[in-house]
PDB file of N, CA and C in Angstrom:
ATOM      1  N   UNK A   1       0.843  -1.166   0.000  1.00  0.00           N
ATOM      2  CA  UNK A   1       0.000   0.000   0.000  1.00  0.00           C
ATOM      3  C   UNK A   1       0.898   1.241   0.000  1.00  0.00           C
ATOM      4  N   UNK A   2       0.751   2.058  -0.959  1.00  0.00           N
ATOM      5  CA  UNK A   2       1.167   3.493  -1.319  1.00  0.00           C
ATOM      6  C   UNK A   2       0.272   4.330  -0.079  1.00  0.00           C
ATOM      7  N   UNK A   3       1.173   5.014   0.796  1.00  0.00           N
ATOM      8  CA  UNK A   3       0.545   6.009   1.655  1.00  0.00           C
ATOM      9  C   UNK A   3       1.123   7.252   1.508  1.00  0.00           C
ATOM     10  N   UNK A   4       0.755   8.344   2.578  1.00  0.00           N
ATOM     11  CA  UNK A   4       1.084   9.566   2.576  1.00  0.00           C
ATOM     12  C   UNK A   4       1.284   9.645   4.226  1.00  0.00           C
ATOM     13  N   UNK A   5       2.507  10.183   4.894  1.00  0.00           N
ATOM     14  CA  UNK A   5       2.751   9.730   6.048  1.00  0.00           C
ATOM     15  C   UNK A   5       2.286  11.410   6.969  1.00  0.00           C
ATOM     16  N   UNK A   6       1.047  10.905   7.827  1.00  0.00           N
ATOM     17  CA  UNK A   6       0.834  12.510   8.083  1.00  0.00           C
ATOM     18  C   UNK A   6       0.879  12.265   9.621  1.00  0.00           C
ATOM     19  N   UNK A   7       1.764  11.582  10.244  1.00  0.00           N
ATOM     20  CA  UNK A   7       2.054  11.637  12.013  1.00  0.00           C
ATOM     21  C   UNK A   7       2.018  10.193  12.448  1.00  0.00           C
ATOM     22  N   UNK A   8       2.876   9.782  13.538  1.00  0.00           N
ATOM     23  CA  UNK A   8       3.510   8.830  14.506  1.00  0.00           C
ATOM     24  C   UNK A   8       3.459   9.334  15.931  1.00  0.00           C
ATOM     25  N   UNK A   9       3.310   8.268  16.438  1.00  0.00           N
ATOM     26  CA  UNK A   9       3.788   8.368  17.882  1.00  0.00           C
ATOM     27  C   UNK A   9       3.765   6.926  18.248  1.00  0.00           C
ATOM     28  N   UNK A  10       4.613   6.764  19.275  1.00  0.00           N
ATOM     29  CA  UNK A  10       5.814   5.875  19.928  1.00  0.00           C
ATOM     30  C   UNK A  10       4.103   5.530  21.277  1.00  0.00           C
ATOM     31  N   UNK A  11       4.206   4.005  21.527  1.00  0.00           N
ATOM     32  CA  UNK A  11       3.602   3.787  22.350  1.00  0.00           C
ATOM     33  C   UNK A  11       4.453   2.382  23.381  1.00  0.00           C
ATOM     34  N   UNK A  12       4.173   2.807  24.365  1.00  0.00           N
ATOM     35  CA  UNK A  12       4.841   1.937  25.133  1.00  0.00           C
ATOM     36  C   UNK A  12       4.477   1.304  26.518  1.00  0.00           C
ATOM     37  N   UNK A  13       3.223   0.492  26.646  1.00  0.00           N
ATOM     38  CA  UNK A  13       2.584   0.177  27.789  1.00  0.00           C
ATOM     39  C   UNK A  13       2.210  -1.439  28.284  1.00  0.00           C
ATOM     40  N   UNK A  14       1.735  -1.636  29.280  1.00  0.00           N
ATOM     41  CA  UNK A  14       1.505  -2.855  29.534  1.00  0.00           C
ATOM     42  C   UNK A  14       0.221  -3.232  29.319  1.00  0.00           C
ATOM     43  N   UNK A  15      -0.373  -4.154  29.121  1.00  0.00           N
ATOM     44  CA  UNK A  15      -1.534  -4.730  28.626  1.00  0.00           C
ATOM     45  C   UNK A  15      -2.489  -4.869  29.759  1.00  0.00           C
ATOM     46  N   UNK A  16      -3.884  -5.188  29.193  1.00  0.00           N
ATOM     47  CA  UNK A  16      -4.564  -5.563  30.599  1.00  0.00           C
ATOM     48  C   UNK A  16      -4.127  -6.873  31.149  1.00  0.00           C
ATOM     49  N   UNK A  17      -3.476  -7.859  30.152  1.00  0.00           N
ATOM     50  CA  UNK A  17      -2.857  -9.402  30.281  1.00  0.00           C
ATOM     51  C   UNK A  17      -1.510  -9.542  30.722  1.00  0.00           C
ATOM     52  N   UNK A  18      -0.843  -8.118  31.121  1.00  0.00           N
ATOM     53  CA  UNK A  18       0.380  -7.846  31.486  1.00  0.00           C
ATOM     54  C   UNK A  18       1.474  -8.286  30.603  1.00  0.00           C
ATOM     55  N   UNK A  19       1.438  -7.919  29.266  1.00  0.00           N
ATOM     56  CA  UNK A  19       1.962  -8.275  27.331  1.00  0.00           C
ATOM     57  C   UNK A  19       2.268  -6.357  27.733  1.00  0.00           C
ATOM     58  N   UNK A  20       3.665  -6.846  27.188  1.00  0.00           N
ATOM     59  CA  UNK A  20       4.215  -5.802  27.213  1.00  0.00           C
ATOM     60  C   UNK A  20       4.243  -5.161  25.688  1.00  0.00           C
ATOM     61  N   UNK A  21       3.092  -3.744  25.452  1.00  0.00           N
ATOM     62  CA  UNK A  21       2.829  -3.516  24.012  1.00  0.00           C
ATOM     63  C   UNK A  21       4.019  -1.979  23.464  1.00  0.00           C
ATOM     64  N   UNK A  22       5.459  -2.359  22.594  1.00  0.00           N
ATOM     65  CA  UNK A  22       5.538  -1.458  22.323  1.00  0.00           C
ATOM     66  C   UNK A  22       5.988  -1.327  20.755  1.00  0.00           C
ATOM     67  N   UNK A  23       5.989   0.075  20.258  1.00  0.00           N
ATOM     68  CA  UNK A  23       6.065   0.207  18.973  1.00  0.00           C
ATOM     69  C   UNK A  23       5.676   1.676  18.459  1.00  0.00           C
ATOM     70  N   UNK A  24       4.550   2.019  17.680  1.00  0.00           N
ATOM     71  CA  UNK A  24       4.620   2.946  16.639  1.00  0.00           C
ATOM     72  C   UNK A  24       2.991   3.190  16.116  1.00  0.00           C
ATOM     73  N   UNK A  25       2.097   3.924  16.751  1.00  0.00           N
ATOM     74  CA  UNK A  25       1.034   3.958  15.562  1.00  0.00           C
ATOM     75  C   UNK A  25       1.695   5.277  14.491  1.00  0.00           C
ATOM     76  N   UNK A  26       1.629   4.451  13.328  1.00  0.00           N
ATOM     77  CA  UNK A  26       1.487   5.544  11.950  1.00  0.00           C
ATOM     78  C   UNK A  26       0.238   5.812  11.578  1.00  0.00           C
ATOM     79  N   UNK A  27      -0.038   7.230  11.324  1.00  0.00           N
ATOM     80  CA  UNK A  27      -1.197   8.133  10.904  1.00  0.00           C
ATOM     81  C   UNK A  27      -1.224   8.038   9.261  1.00  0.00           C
ATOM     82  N   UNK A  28      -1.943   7.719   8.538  1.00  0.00           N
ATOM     83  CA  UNK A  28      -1.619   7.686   6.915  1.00  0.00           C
ATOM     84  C   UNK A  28      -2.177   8.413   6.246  1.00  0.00           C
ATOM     85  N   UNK A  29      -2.284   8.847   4.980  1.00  0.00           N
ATOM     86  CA  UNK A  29      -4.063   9.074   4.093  1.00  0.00           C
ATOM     87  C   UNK A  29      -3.326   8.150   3.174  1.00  0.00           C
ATOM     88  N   UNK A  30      -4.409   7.745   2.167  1.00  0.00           N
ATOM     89  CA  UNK A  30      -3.996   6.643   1.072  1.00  0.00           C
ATOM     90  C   UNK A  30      -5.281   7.205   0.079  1.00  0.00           C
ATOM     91  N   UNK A  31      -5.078   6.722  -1.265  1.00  0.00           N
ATOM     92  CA  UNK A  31      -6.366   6.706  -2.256  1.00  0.00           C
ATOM     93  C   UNK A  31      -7.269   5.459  -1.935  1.00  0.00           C
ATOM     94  N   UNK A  32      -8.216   5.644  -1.829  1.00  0.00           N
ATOM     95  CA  UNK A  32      -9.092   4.283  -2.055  1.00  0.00           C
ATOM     96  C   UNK A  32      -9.649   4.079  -2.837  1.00  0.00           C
ATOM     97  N   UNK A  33     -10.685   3.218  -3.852  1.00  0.00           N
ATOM     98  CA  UNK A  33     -11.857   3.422  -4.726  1.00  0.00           C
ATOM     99  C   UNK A  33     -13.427   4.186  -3.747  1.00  0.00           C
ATOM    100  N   UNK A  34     -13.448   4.471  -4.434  1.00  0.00           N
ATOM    101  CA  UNK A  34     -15.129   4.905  -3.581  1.00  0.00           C
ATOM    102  C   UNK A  34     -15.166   6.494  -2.893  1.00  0.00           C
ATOM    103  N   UNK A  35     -13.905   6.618  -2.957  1.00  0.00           N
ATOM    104  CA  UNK A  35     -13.688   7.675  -1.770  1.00  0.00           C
ATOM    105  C   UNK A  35     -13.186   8.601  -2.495  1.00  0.00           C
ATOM    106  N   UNK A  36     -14.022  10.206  -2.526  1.00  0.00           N
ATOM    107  CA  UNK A  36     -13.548  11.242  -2.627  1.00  0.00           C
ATOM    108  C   UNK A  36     -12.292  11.690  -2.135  1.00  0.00           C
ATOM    109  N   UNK A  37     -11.364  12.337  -2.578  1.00  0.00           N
ATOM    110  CA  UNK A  37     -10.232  12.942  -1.700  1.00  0.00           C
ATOM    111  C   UNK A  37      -9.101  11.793  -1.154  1.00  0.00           C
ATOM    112  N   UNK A  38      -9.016  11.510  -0.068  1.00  0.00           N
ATOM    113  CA  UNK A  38      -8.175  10.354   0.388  1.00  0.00           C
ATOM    114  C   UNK A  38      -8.644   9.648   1.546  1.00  0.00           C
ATOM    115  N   UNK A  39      -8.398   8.400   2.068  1.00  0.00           N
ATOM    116  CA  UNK A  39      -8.721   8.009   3.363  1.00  0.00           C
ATOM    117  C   UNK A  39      -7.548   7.999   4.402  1.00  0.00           C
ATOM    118  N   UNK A  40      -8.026   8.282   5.684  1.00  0.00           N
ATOM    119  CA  UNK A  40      -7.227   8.159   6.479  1.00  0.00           C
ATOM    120  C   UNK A  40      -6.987   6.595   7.571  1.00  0.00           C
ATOM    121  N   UNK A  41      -5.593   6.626   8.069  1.00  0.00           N
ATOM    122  CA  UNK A  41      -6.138   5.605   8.988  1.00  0.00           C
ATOM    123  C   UNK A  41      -5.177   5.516   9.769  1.00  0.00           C
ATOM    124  N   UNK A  42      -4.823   4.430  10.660  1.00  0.00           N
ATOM    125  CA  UNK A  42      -3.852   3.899  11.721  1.00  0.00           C
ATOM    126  C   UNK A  42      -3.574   2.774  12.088  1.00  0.00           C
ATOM    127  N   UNK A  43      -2.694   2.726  11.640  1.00  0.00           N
ATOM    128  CA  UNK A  43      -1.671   1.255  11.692  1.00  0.00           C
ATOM    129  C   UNK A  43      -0.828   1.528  12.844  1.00  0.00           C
ATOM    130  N   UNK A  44      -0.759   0.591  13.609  1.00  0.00           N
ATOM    131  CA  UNK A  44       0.556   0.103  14.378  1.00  0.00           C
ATOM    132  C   UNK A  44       1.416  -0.628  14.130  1.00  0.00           C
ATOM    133  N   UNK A  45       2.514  -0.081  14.583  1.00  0.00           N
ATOM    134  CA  UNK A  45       3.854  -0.835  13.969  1.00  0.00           C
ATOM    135  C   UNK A  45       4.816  -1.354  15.557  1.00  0.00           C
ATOM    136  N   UNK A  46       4.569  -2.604  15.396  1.00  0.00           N
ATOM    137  CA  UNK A  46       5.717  -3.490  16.024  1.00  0.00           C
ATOM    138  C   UNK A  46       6.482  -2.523  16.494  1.00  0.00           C
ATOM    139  N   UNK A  47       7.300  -2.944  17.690  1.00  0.00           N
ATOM    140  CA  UNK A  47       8.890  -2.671  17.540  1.00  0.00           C
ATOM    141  C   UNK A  47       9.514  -3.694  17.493  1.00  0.00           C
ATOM    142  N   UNK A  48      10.658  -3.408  16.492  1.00  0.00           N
ATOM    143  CA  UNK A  48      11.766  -4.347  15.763  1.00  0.00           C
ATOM    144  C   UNK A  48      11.425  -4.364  14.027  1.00  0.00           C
ATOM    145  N   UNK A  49      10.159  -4.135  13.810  1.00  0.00           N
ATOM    146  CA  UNK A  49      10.264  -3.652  12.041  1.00  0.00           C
ATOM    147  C   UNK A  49      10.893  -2.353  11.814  1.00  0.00           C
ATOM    148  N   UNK A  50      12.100  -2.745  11.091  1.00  0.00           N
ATOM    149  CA  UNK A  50      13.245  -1.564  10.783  1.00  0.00           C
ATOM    150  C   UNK A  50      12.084  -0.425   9.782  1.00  0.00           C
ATOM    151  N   UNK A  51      12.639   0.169  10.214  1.00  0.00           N
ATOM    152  CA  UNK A  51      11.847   1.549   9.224  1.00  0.00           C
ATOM    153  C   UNK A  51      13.212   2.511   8.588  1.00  0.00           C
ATOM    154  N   UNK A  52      12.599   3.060   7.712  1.00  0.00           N
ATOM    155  CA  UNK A  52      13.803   4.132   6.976  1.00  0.00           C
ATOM    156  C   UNK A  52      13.941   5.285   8.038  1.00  0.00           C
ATOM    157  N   UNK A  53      15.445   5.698   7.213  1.00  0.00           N
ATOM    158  CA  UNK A  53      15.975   6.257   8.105  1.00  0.00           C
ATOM    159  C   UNK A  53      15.670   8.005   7.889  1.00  0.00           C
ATOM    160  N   UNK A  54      15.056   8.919   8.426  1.00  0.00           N
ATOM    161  CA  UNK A  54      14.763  10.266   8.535  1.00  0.00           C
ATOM    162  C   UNK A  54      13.601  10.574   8.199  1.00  0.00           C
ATOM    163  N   UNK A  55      12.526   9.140   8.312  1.00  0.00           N
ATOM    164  CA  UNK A  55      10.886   9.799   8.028  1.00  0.00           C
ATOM    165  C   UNK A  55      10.370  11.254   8.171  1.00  0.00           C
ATOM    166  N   UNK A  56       9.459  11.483   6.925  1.00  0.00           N
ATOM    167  CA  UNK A  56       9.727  13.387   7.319  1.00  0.00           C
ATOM    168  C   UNK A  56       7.786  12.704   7.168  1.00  0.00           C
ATOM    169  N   UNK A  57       7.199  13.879   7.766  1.00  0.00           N
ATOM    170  CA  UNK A  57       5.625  13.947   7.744  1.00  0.00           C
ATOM    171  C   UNK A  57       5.428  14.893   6.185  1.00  0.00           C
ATOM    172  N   UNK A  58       4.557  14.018   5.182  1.00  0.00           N
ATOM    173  CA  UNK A  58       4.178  14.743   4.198  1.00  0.00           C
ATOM    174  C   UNK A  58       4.827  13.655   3.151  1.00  0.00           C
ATOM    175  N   UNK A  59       5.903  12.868   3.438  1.00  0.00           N
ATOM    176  CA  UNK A  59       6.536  11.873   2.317  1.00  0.00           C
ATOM    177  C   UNK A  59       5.173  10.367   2.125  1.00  0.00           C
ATOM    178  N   UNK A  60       5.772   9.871   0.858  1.00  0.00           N
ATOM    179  CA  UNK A  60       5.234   8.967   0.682  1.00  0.00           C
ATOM    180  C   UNK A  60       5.889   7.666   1.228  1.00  0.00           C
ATOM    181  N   UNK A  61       5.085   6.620   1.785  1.00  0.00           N
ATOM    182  CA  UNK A  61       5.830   5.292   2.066  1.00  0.00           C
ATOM    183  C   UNK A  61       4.845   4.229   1.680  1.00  0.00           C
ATOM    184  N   UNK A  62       5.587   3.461   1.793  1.00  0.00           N
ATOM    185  CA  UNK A  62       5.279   1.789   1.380  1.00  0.00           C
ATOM    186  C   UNK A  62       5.171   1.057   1.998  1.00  0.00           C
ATOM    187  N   UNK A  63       3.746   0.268   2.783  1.00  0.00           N
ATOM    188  CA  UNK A  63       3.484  -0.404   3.627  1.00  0.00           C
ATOM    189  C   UNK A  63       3.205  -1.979   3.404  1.00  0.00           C
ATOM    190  N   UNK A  64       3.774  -2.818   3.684  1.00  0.00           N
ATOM    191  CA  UNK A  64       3.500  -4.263   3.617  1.00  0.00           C
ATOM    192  C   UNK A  64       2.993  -4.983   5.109  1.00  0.00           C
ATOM    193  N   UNK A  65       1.797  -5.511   4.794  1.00  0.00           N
ATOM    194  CA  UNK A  65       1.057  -5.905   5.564  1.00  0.00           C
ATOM    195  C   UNK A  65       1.248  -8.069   5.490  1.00  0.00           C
ATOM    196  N   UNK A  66       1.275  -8.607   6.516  1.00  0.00           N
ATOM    197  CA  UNK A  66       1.593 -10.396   6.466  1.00  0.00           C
ATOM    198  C   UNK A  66      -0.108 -10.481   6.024  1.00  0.00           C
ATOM    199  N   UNK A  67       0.115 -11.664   5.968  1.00  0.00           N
ATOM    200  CA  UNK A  67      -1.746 -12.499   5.691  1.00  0.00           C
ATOM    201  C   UNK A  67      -2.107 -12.362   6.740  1.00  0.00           C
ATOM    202  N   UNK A  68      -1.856 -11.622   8.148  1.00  0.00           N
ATOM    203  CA  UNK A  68      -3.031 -11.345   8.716  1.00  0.00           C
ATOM    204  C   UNK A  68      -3.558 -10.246   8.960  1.00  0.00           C
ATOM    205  N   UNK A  69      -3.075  -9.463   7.954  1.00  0.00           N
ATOM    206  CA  UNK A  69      -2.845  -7.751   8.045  1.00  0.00           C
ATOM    207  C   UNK A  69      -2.451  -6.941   8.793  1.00  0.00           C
ATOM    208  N   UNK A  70      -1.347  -7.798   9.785  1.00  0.00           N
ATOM    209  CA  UNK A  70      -0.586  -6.871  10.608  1.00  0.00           C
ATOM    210  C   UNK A  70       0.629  -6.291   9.651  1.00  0.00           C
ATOM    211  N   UNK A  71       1.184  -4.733   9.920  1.00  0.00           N
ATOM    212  CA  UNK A  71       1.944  -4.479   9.259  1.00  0.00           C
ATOM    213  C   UNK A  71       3.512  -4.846   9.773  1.00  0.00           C
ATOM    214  N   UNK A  72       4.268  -5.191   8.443  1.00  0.00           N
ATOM    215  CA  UNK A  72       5.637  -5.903   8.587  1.00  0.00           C
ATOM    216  C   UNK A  72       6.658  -5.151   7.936  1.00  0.00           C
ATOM    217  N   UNK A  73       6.350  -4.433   6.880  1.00  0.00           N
ATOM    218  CA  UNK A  73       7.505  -3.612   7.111  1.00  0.00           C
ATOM    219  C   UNK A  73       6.910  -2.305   6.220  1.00  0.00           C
ATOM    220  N   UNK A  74       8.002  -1.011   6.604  1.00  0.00           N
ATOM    221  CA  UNK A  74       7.523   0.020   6.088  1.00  0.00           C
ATOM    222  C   UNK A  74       8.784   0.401   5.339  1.00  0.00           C
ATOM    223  N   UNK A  75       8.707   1.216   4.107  1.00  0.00           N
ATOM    224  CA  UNK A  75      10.129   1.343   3.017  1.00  0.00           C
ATOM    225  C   UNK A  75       9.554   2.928   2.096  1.00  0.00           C
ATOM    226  N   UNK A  76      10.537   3.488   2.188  1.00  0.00           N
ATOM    227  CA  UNK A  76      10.082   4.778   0.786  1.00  0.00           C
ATOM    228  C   UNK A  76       9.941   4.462  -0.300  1.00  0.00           C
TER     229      UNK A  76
END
């Protein structure tokens, strides 16, 4: 998936199951069919999926999602 990277933030907490959750929600817009203008959304990202190096807000990136649609890696 072709996105448009419009904000991150770093999350880092314990679960109600005491699963220690940390990583990255990314903020996106993307084109969809159906949809005027662009859609937005939010993905979380693992920590330990390497990401590029000097993400700027406003660039485009490249999101690959596994077969269960968690995302696995992100690339310009």
């Amino acid at each position: 998936m072709v996105a448009k990277l419009l904000g991150y933030s770093d999350i880092n907490f314990v679960s109600s199951t005491g699963t220690p959750v940390v990583g990255s929600n990314f903020y996106v817009a993307y084109q969809e069919e159906g949809v005027t203008g662009m859609k937005a959304e939010r993905f979380f990202v693992k920590d330990g999926i390497d990401l590029p190096e000097s993400l700027k807000i406003g660039e485009q990136i490249q999101i690959g999602f596994n077969h269960k649609g968690k995302v696995e890696s992100i690339t310009k």
